[in-house]
C-alpha atoms as a PDB file:
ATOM      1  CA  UNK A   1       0.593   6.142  -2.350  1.00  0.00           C
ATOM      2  CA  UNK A   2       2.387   5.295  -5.351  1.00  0.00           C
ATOM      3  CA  UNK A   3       1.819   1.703  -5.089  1.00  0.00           C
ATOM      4  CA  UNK A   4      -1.748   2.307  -4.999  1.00  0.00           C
ATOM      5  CA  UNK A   5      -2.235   5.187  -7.038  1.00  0.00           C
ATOM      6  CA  UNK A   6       0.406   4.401  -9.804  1.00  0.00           C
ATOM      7  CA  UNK A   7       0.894   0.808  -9.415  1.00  0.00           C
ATOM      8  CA  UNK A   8      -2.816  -0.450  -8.894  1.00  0.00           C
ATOM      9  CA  UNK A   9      -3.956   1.465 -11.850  1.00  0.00           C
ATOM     10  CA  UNK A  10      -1.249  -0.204 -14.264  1.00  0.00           C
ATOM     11  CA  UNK A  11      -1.982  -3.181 -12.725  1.00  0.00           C
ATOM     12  CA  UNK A  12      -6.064  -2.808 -13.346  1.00  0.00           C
ATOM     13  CA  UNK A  13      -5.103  -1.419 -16.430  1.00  0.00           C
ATOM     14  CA  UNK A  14      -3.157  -4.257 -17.519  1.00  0.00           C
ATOM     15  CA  UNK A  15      -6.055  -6.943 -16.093  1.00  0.00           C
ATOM     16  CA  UNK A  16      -8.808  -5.448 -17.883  1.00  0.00           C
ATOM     17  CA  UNK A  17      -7.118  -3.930 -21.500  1.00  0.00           C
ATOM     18  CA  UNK A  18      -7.185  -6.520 -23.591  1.00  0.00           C
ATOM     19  CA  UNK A  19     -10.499  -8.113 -23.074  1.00  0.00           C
ATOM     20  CA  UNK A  20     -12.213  -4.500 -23.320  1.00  0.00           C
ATOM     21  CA  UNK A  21     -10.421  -3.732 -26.755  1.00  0.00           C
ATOM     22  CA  UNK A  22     -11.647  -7.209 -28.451  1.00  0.00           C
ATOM     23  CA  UNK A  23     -14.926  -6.200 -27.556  1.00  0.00           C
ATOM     24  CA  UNK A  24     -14.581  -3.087 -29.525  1.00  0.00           C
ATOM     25  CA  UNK A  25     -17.445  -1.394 -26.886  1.00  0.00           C
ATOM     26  CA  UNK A  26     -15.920  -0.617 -23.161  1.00  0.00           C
ATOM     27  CA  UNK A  27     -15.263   1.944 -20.878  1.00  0.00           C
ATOM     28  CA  UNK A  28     -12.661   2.238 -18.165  1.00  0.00           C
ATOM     29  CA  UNK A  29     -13.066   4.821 -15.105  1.00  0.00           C
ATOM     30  CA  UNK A  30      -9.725   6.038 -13.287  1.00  0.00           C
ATOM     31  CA  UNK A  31     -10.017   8.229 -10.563  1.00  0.00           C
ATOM     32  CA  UNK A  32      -7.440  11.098  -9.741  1.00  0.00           C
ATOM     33  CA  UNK A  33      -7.810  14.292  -8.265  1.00  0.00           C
ATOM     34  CA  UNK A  34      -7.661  18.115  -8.445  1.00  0.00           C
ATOM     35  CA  UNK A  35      -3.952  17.195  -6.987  1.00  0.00           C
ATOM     36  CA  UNK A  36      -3.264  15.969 -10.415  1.00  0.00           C
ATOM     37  CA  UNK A  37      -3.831  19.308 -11.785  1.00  0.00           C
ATOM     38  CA  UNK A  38      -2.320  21.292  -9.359  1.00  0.00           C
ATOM     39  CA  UNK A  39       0.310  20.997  -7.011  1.00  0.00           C
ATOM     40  CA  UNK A  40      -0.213  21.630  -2.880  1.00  0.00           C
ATOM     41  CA  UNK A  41       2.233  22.474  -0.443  1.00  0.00           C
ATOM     42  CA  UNK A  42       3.881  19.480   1.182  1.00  0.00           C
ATOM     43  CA  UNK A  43       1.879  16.966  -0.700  1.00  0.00           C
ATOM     44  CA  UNK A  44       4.093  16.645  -3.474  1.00  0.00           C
ATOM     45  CA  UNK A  45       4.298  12.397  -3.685  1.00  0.00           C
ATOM     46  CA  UNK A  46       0.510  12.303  -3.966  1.00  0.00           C
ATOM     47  CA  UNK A  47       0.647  15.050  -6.071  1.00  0.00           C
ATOM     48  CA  UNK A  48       2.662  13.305  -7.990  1.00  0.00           C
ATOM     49  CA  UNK A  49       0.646  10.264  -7.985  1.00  0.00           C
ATOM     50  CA  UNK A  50      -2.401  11.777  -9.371  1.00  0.00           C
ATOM     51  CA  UNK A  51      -0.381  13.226 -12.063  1.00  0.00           C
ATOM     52  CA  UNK A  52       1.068  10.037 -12.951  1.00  0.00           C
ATOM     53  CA  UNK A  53      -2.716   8.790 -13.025  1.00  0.00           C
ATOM     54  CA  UNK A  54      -3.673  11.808 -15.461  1.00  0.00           C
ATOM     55  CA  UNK A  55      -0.612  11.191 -17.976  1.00  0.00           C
ATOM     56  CA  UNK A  56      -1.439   6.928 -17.945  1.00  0.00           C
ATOM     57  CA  UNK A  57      -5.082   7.748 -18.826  1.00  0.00           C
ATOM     58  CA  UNK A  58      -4.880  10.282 -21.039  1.00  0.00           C
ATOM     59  CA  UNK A  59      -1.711   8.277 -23.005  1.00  0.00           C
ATOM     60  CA  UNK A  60      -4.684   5.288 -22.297  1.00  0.00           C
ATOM     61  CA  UNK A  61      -7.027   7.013 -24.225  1.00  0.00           C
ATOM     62  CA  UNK A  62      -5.308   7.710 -26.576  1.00  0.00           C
ATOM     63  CA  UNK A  63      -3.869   4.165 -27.638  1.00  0.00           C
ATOM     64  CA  UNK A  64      -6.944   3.001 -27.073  1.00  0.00           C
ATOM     65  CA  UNK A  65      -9.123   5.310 -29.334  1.00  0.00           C
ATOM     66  CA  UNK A  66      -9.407   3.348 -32.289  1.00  0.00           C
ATOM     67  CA  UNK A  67     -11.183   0.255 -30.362  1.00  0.00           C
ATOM     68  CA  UNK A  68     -14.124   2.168 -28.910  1.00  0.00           C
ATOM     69  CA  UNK A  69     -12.645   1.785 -25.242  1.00  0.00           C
ATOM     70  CA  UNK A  70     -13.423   4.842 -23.641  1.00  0.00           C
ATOM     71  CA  UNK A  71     -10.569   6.253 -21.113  1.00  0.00           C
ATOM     72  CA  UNK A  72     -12.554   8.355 -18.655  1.00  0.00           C
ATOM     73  CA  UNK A  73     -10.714  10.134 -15.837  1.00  0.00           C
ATOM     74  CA  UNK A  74     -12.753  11.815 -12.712  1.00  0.00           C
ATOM     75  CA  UNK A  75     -10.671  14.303 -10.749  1.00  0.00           C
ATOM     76  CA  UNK A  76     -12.345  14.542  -7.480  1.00  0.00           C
ATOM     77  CA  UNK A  77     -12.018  17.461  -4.981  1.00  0.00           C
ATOM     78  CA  UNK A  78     -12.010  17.434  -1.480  1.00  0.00           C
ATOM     79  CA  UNK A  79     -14.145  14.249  -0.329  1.00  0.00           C
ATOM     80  CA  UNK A  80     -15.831  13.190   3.314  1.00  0.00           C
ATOM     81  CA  UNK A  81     -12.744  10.007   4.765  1.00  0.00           C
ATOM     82  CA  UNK A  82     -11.887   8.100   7.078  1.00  0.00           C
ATOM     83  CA  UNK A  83      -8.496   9.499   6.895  1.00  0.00           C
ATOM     84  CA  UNK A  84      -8.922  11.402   9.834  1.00  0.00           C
ATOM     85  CA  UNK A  85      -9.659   8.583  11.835  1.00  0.00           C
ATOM     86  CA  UNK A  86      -6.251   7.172  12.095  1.00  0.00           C
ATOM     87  CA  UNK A  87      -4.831  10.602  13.735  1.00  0.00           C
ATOM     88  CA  UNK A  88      -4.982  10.935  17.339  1.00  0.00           C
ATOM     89  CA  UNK A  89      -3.519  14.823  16.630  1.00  0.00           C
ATOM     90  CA  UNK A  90      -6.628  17.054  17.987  1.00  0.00           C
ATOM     91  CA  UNK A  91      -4.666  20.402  15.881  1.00  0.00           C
ATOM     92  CA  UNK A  92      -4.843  18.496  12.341  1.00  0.00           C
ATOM     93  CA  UNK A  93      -8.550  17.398  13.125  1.00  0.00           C
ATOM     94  CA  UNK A  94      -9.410  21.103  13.783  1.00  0.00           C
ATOM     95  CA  UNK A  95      -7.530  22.076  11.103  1.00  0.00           C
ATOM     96  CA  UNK A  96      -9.194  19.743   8.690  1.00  0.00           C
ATOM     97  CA  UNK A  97     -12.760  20.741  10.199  1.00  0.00           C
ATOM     98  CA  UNK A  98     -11.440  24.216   9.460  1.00  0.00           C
ATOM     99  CA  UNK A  99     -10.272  24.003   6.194  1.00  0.00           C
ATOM    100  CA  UNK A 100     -13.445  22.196   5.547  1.00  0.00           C
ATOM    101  CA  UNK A 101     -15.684  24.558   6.674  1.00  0.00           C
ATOM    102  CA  UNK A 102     -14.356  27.397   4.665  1.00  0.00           C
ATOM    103  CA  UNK A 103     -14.542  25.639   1.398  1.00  0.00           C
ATOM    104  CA  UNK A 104     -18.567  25.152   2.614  1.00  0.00           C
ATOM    105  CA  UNK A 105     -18.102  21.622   2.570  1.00  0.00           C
ATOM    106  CA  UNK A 106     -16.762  18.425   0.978  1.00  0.00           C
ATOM    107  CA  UNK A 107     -18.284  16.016  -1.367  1.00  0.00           C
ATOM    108  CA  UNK A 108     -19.902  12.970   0.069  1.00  0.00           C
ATOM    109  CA  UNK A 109     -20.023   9.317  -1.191  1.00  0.00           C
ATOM    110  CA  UNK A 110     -23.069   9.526  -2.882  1.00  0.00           C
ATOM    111  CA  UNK A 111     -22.048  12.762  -4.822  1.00  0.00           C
ATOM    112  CA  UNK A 112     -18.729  10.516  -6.072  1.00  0.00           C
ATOM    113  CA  UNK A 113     -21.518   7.683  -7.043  1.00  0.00           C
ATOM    114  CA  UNK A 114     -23.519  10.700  -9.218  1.00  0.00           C
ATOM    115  CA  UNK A 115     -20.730  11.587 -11.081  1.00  0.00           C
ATOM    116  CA  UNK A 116     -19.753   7.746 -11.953  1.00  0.00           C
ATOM    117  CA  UNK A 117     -23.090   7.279 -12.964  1.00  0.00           C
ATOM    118  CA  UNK A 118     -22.855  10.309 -15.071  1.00  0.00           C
ATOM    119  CA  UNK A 119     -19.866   9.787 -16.758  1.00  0.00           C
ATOM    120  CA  UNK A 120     -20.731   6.197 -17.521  1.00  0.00           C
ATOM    121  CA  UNK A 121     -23.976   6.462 -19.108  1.00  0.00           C
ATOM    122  CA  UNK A 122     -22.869   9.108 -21.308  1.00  0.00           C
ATOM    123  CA  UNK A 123     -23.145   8.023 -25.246  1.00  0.00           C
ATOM    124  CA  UNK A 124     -20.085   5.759 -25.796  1.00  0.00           C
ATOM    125  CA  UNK A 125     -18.452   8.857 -28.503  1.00  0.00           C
ATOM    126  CA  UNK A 126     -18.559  11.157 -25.630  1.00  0.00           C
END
């Protein structure tokens, strides 16, 4: 998790920075989630994780500000995974379905791809 969540983002980061601040015009989309704003009980390392990828972007934008690079950070909720597929525990399935059901649902692929779009056609000040 922190390898990924931490790790890859520095490591995109670091790819992408300095051709994005020559061209004075860019935007760069990290993705976190509402476990970056609030803590859960027993998820603390990915918790952690998505804090980590809060602080980086908003330090990001920050540094960033005066080359018209825009730092834009989506915290996504509960999403629709595969995850599930790699347990063969029938209680955390249920659980999940459960836990699912009472929040009426969880966002979908295409809702993820609405708020990208969103976010990235915005006007380049916003």
């Amino acid at each position: 998790m922190l390898d990924v969540n931490v790790k890859g983002l520095l490591n995109g980061t670091h790819a992408v920075l300095v051709g994005r601040v020559a061209r004075k015009h860019s935007s760069i989309i990290n993705f976190s989630s509402i476990a970056g704003c609030k803590t859960f009980l027993g998820y603390a390392a990915y918790s952690g994780s998505k804090f980590a990828v809060h602080a980086i972007s908003e330090n990001l934008r920050e540094d960033v500000s005066g080359s018209d690079v825009r730092v834009i950070t989506i915290a996504l909720g509960a999403l629709e995974t595969e995850l599930l597929s790699h347990t063969t525990d029938d209680g955390i399935k249920a659980g999940y379905e459960e836990w699912k059901d009472g929040m009426g649902g969880v966002l979908a692929a295409n809702d993820i791809a609405q708020a990208i779009s969103y976010s990235y056609t915005q006007p380049q000040n916003i």
